[in-house]
PDB file of N, CA and C in Angstrom:
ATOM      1  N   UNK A   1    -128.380  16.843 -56.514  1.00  0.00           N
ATOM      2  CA  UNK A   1    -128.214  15.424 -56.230  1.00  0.00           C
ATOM      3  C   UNK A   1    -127.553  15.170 -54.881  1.00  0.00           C
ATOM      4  N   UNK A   2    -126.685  15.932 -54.433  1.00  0.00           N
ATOM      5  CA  UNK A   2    -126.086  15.480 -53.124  1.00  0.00           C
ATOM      6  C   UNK A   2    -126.736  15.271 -51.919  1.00  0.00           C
ATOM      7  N   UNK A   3    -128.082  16.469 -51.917  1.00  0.00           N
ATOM      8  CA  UNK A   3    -128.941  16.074 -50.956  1.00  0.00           C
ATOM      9  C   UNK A   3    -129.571  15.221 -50.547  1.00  0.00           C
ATOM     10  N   UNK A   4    -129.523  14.335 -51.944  1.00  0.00           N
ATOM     11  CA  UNK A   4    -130.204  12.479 -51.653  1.00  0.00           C
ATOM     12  C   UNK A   4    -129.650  11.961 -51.680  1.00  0.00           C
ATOM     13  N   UNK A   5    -128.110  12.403 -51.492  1.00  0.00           N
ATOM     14  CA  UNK A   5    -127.220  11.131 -50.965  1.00  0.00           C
ATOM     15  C   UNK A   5    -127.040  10.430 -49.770  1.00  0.00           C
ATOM     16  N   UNK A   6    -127.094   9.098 -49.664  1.00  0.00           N
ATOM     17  CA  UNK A   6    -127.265   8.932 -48.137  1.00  0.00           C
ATOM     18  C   UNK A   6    -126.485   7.592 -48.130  1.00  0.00           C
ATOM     19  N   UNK A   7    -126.391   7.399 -47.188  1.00  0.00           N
ATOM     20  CA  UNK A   7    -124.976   6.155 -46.958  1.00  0.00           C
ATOM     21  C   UNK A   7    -125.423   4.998 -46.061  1.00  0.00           C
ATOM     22  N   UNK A   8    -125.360   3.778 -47.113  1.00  0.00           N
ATOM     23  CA  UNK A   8    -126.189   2.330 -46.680  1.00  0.00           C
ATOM     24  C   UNK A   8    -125.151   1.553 -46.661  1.00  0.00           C
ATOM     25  N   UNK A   9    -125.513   0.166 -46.304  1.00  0.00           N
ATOM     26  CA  UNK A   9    -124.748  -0.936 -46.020  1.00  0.00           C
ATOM     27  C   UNK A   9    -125.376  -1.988 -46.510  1.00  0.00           C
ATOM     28  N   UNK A  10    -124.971  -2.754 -47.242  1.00  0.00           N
ATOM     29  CA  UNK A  10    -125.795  -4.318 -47.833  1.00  0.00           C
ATOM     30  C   UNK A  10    -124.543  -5.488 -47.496  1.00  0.00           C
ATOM     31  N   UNK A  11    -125.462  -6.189 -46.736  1.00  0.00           N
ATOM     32  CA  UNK A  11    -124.711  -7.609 -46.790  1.00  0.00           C
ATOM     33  C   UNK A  11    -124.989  -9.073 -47.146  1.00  0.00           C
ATOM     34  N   UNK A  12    -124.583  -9.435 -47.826  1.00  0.00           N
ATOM     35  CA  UNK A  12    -125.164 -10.588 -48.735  1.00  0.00           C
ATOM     36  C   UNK A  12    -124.251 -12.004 -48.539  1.00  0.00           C
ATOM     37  N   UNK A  13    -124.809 -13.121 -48.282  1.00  0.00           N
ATOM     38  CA  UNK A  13    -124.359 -14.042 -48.076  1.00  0.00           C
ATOM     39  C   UNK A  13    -124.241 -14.476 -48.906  1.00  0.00           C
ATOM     40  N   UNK A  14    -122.852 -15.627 -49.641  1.00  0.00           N
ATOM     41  CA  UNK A  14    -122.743 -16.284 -50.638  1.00  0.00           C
ATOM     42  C   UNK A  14    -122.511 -17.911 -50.664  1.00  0.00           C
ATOM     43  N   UNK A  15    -122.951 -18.801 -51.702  1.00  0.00           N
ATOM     44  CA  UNK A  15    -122.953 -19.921 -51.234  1.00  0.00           C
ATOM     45  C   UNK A  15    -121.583 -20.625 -51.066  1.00  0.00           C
ATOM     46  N   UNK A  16    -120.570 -20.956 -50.191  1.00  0.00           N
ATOM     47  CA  UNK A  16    -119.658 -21.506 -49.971  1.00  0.00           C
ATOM     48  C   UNK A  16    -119.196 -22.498 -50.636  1.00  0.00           C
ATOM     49  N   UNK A  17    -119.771 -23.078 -51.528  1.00  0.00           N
ATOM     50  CA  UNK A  17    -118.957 -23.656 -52.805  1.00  0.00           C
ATOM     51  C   UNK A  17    -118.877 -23.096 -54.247  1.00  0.00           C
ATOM     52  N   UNK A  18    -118.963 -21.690 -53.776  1.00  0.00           N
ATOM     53  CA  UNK A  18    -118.232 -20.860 -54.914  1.00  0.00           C
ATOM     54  C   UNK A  18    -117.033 -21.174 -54.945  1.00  0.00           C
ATOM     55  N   UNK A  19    -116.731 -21.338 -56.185  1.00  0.00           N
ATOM     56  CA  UNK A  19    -114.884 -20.782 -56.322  1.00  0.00           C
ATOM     57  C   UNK A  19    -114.422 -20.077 -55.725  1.00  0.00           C
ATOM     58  N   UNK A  20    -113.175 -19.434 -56.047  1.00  0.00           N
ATOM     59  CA  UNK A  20    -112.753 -18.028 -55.712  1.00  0.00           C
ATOM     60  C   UNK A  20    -112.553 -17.230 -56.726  1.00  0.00           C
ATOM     61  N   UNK A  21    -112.884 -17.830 -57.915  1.00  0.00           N
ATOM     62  CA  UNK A  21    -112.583 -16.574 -59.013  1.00  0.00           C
ATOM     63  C   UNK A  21    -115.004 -16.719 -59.007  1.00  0.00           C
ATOM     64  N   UNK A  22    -114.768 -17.610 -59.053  1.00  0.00           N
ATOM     65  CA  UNK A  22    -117.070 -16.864 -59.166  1.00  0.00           C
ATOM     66  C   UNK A  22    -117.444 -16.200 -58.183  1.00  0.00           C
ATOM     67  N   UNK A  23    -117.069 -16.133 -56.743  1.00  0.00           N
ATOM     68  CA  UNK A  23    -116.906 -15.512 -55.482  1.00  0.00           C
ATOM     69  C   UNK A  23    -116.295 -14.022 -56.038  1.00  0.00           C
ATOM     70  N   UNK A  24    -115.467 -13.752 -56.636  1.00  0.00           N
ATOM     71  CA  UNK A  24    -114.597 -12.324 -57.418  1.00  0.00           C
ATOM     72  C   UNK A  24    -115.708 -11.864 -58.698  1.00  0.00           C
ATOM     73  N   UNK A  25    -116.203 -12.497 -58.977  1.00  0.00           N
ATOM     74  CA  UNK A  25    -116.870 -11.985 -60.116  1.00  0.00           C
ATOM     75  C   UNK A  25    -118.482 -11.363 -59.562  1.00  0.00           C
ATOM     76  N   UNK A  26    -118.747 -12.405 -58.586  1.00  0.00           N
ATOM     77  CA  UNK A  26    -120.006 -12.192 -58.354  1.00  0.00           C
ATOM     78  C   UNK A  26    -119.677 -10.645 -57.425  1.00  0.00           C
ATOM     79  N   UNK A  27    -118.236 -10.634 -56.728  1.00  0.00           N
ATOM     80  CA  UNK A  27    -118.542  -9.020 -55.966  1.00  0.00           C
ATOM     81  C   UNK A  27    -118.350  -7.724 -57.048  1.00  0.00           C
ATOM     82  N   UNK A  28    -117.887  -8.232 -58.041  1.00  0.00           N
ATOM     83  CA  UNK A  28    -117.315  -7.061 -59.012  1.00  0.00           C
ATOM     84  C   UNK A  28    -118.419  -6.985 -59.435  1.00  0.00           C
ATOM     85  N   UNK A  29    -119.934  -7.897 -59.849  1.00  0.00           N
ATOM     86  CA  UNK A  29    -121.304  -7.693 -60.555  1.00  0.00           C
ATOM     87  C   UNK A  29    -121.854  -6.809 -59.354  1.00  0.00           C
ATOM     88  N   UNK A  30    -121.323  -6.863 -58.152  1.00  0.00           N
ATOM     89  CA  UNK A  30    -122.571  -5.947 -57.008  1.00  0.00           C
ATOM     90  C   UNK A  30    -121.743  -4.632 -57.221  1.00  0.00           C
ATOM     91  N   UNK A  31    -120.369  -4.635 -57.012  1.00  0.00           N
ATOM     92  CA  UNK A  31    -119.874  -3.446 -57.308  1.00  0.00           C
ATOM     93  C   UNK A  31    -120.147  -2.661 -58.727  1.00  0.00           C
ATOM     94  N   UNK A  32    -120.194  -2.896 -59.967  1.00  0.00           N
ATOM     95  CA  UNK A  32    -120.557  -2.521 -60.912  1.00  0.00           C
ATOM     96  C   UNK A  32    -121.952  -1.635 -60.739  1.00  0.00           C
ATOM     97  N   UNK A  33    -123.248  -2.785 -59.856  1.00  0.00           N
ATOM     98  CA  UNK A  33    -124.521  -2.231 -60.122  1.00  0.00           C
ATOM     99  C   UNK A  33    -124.272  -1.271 -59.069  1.00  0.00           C
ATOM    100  N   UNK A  34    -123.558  -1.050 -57.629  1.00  0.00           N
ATOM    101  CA  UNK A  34    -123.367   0.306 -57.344  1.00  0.00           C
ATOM    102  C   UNK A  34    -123.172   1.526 -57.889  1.00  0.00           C
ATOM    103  N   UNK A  35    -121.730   1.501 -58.783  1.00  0.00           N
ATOM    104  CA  UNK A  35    -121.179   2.223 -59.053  1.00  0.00           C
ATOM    105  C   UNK A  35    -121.830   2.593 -60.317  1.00  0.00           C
ATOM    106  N   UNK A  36    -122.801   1.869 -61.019  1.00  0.00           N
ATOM    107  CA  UNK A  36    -123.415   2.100 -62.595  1.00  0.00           C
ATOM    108  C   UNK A  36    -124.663   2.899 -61.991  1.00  0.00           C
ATOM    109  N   UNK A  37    -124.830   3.516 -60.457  1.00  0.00           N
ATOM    110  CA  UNK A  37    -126.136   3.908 -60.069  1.00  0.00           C
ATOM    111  C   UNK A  37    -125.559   5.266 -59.363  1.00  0.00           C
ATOM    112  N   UNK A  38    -124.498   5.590 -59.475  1.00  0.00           N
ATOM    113  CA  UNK A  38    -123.962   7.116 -59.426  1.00  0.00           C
ATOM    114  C   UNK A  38    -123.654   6.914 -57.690  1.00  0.00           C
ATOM    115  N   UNK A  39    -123.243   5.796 -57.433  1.00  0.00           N
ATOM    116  CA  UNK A  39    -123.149   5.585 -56.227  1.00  0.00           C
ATOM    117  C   UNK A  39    -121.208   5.437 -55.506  1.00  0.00           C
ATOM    118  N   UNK A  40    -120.771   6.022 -54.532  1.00  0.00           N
ATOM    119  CA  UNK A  40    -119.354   5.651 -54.064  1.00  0.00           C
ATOM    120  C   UNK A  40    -119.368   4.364 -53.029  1.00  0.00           C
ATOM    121  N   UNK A  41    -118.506   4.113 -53.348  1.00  0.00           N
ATOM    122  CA  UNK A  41    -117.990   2.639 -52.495  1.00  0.00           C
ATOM    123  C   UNK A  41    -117.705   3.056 -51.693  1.00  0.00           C
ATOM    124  N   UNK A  42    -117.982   3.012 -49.812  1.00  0.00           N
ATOM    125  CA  UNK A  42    -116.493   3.603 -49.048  1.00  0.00           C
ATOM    126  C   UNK A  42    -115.523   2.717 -48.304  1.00  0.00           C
ATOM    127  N   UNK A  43    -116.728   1.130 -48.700  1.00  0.00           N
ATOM    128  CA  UNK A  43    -115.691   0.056 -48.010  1.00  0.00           C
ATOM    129  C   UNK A  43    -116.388  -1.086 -48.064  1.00  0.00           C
ATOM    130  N   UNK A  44    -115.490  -1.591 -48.559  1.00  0.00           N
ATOM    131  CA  UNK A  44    -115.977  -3.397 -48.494  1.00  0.00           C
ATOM    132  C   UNK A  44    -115.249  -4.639 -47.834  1.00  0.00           C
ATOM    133  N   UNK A  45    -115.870  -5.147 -46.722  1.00  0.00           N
ATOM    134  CA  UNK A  45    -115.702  -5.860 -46.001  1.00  0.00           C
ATOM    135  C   UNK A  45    -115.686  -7.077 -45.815  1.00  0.00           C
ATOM    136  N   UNK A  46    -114.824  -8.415 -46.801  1.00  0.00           N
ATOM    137  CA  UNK A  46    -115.248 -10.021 -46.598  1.00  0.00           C
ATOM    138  C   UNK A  46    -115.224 -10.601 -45.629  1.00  0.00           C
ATOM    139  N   UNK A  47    -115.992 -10.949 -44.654  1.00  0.00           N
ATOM    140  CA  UNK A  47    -115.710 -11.337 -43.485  1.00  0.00           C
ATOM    141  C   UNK A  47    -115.199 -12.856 -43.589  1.00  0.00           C
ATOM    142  N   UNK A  48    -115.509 -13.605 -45.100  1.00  0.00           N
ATOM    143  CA  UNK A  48    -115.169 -14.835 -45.069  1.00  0.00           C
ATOM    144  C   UNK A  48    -116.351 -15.520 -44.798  1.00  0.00           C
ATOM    145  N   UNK A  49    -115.862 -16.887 -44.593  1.00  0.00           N
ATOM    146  CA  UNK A  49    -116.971 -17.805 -44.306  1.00  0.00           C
ATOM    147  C   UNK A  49    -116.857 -18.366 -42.752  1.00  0.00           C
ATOM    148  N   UNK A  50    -118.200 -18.633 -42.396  1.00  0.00           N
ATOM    149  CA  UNK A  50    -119.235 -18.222 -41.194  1.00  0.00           C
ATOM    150  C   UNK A  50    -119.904 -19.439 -40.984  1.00  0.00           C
ATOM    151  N   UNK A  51    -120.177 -19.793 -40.057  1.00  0.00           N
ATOM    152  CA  UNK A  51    -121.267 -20.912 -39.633  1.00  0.00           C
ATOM    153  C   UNK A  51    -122.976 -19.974 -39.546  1.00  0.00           C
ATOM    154  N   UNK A  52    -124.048 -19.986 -40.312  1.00  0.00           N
ATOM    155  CA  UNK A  52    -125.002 -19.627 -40.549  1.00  0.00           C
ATOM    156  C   UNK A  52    -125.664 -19.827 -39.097  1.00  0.00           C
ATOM    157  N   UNK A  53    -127.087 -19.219 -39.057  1.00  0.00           N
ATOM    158  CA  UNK A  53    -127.458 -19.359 -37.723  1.00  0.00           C
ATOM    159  C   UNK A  53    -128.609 -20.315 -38.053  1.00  0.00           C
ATOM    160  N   UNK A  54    -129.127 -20.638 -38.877  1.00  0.00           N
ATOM    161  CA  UNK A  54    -130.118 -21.602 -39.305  1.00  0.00           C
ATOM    162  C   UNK A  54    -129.528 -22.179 -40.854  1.00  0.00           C
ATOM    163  N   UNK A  55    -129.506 -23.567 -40.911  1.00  0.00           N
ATOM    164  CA  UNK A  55    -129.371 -23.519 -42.524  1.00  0.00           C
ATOM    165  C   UNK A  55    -130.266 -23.440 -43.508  1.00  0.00           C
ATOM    166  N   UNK A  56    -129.624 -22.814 -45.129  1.00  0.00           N
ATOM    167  CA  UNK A  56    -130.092 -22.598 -45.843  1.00  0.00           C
ATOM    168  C   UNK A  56    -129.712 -23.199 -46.992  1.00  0.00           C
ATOM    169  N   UNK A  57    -130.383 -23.797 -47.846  1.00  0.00           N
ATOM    170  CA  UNK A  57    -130.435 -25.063 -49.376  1.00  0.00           C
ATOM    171  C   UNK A  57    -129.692 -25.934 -48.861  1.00  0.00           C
ATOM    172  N   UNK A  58    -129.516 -26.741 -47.664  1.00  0.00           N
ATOM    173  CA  UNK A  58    -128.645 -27.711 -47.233  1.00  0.00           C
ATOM    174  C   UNK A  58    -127.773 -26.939 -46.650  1.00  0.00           C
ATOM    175  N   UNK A  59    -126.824 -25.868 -46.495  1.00  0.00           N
ATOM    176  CA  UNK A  59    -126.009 -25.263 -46.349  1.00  0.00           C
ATOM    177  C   UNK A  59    -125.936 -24.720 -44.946  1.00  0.00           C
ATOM    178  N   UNK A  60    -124.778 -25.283 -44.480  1.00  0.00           N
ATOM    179  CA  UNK A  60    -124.902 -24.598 -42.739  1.00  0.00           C
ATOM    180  C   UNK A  60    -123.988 -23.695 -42.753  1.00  0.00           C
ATOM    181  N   UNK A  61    -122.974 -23.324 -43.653  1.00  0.00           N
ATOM    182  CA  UNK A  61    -122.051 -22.369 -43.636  1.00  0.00           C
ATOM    183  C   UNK A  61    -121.778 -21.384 -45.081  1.00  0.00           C
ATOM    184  N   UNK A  62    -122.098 -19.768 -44.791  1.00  0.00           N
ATOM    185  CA  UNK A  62    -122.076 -18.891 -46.056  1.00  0.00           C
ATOM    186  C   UNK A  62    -120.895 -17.951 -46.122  1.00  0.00           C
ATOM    187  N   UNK A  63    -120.538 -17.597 -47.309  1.00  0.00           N
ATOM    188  CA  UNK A  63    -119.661 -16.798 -47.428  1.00  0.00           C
ATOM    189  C   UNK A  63    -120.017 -15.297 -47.369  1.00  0.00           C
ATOM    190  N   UNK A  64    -119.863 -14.261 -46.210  1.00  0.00           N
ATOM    191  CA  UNK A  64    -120.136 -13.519 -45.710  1.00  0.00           C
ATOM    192  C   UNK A  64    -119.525 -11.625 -46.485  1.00  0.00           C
ATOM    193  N   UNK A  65    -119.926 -11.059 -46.813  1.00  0.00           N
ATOM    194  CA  UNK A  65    -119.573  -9.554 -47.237  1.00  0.00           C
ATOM    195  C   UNK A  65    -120.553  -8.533 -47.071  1.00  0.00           C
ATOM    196  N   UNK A  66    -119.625  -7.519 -46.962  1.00  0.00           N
ATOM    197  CA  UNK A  66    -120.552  -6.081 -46.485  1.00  0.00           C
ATOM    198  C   UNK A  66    -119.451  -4.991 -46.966  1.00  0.00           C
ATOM    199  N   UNK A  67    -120.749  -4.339 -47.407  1.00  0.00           N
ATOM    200  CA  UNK A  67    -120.530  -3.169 -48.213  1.00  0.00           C
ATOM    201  C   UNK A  67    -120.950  -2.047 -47.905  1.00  0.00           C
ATOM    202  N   UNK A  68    -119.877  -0.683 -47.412  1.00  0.00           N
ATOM    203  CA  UNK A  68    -120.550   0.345 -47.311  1.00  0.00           C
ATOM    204  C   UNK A  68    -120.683   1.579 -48.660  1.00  0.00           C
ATOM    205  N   UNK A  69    -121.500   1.927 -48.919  1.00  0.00           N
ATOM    206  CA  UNK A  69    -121.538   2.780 -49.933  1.00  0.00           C
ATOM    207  C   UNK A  69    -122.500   4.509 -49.483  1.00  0.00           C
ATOM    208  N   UNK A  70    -122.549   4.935 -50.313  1.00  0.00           N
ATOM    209  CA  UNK A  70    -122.833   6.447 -50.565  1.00  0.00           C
ATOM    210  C   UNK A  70    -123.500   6.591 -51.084  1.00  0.00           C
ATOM    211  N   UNK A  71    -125.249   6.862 -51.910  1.00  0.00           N
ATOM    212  CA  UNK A  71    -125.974   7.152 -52.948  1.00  0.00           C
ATOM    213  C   UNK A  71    -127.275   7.458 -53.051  1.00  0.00           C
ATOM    214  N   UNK A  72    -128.193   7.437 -54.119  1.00  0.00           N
ATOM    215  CA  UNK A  72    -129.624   7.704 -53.687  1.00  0.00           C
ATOM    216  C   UNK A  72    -130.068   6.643 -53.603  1.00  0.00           C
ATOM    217  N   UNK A  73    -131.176   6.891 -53.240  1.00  0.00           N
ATOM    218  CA  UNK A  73    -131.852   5.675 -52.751  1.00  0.00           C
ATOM    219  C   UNK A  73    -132.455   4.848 -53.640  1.00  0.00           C
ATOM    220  N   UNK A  74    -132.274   5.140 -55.259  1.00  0.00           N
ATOM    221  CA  UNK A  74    -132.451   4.391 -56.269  1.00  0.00           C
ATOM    222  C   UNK A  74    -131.536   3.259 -56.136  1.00  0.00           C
ATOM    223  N   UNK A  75    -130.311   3.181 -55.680  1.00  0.00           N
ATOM    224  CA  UNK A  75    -129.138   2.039 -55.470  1.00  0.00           C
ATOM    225  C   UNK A  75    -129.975   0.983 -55.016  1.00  0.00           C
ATOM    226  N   UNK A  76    -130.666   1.192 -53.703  1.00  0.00           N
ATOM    227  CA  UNK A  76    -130.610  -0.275 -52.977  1.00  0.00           C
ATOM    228  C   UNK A  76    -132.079  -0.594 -53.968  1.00  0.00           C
ATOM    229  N   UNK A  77    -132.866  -0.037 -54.769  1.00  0.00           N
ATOM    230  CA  UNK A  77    -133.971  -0.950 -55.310  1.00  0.00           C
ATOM    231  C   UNK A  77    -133.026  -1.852 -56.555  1.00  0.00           C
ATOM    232  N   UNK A  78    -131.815  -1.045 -57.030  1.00  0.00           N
ATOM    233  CA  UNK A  78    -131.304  -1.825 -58.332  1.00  0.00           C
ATOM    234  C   UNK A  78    -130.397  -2.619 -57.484  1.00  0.00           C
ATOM    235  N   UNK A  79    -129.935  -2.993 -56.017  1.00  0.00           N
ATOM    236  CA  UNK A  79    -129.108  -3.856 -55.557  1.00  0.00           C
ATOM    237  C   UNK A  79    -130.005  -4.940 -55.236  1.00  0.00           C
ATOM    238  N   UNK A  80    -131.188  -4.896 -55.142  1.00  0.00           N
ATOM    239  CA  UNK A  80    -132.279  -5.909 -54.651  1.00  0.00           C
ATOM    240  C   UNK A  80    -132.495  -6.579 -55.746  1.00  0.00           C
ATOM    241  N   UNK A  81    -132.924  -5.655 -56.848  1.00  0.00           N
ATOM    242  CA  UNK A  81    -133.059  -6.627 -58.185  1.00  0.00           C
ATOM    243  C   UNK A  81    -131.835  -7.547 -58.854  1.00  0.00           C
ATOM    244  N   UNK A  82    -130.761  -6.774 -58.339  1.00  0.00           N
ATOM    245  CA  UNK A  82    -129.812  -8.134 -59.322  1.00  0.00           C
ATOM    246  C   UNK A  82    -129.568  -9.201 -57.864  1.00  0.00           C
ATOM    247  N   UNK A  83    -129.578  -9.079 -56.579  1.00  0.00           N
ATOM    248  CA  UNK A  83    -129.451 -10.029 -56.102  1.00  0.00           C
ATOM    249  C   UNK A  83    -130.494 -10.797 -56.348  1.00  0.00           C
ATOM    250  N   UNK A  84    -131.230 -10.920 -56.415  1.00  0.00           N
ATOM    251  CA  UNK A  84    -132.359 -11.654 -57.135  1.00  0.00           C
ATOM    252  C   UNK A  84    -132.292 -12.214 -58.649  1.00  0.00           C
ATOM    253  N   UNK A  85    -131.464 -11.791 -59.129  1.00  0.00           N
ATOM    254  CA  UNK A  85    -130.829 -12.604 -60.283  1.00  0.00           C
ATOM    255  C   UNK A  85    -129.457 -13.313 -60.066  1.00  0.00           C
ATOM    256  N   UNK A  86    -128.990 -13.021 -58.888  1.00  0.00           N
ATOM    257  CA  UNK A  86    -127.280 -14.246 -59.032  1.00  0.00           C
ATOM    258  C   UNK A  86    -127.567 -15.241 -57.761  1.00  0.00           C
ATOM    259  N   UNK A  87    -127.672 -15.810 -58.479  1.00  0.00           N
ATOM    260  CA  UNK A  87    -128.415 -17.495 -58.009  1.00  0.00           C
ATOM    261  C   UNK A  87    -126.619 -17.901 -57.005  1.00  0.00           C
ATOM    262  N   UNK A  88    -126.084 -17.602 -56.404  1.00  0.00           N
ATOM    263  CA  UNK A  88    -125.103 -18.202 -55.403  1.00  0.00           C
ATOM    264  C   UNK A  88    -125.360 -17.535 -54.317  1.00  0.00           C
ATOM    265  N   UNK A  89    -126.273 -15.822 -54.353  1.00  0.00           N
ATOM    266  CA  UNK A  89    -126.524 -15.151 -53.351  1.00  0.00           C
ATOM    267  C   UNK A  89    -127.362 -16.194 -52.499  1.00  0.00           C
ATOM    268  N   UNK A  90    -127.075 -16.120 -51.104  1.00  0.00           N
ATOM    269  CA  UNK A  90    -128.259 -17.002 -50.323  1.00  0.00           C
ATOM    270  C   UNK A  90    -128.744 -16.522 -49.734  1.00  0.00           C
ATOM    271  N   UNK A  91    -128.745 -14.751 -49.006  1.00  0.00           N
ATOM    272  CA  UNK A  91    -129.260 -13.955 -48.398  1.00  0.00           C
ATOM    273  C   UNK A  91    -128.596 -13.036 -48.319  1.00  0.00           C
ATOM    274  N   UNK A  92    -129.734 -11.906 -48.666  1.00  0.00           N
ATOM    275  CA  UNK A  92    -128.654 -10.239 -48.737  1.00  0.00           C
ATOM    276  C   UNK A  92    -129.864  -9.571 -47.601  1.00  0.00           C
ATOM    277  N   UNK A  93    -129.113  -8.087 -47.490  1.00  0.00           N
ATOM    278  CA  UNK A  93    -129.972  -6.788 -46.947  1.00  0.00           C
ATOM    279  C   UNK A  93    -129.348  -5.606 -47.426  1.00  0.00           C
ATOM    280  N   UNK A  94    -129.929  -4.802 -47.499  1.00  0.00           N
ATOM    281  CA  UNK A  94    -129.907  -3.413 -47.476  1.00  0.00           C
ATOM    282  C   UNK A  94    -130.186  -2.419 -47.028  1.00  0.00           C
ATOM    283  N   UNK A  95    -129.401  -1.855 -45.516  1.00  0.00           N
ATOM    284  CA  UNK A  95    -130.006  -0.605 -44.758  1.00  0.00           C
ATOM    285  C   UNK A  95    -129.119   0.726 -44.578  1.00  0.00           C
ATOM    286  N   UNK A  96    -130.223   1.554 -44.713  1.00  0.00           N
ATOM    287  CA  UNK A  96    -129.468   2.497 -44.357  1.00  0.00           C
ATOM    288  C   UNK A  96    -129.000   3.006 -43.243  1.00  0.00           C
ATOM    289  N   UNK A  97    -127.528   3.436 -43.259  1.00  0.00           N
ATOM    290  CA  UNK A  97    -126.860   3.745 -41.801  1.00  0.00           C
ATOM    291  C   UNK A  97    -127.400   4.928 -41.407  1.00  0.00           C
ATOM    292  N   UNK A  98    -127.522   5.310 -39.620  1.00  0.00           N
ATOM    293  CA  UNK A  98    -127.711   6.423 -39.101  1.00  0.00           C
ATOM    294  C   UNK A  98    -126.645   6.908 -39.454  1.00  0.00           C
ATOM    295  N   UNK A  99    -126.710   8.283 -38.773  1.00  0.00           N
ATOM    296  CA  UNK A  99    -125.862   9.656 -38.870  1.00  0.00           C
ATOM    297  C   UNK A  99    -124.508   9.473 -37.511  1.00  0.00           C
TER     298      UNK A  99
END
């Protein structure tokens, strides 16, 4: 298994009238589907909230995070599918870092 480990970054925008405890829950649901995919965290980054570069659902400003992690490359297909189920996400990615 270690040989398909490889180390990505996803950053996902959130909608700015989250709370701060649904804003906490919704990162502990991305962290979970990492870590439930045999994957290490090595850092997570809130940058906070951001003025968007185009708006999105009315919204000119998102709440900004990035995540570096460790794993196979099964992670980012199960990080795609649940962002696609938590309806506050307003735009994510998932790439993998060079060496």
């Amino acid at each position: 298994m270690p040989e398909t480990m490889r180390k990505y970054e996803t950053t996902f925008v959130l909608n700015p009238d989250q709370s701060e405890e649904a804003r906490e829950r919704t990162l502990e649901r991305v962290k979970e589907v990492i870590e439930s995919s045999d994957a290490e965290i090595e850092e997570i980054d809130e940058w906070g909230e951001k003025r968007l570069a185009y708006e999105i659902d009315n919204q000119r400003t998102g709440y900004y995070v990035v995540i570096e992690f460790e794993g196979s490359p099964e992670v980012t297909d199960a990080l795609k599918r649940e962002f696609g189920l938590i309806g506050d996400v307003m735009r994510h990615l998932v790439v993998r870092r060079d060496k």
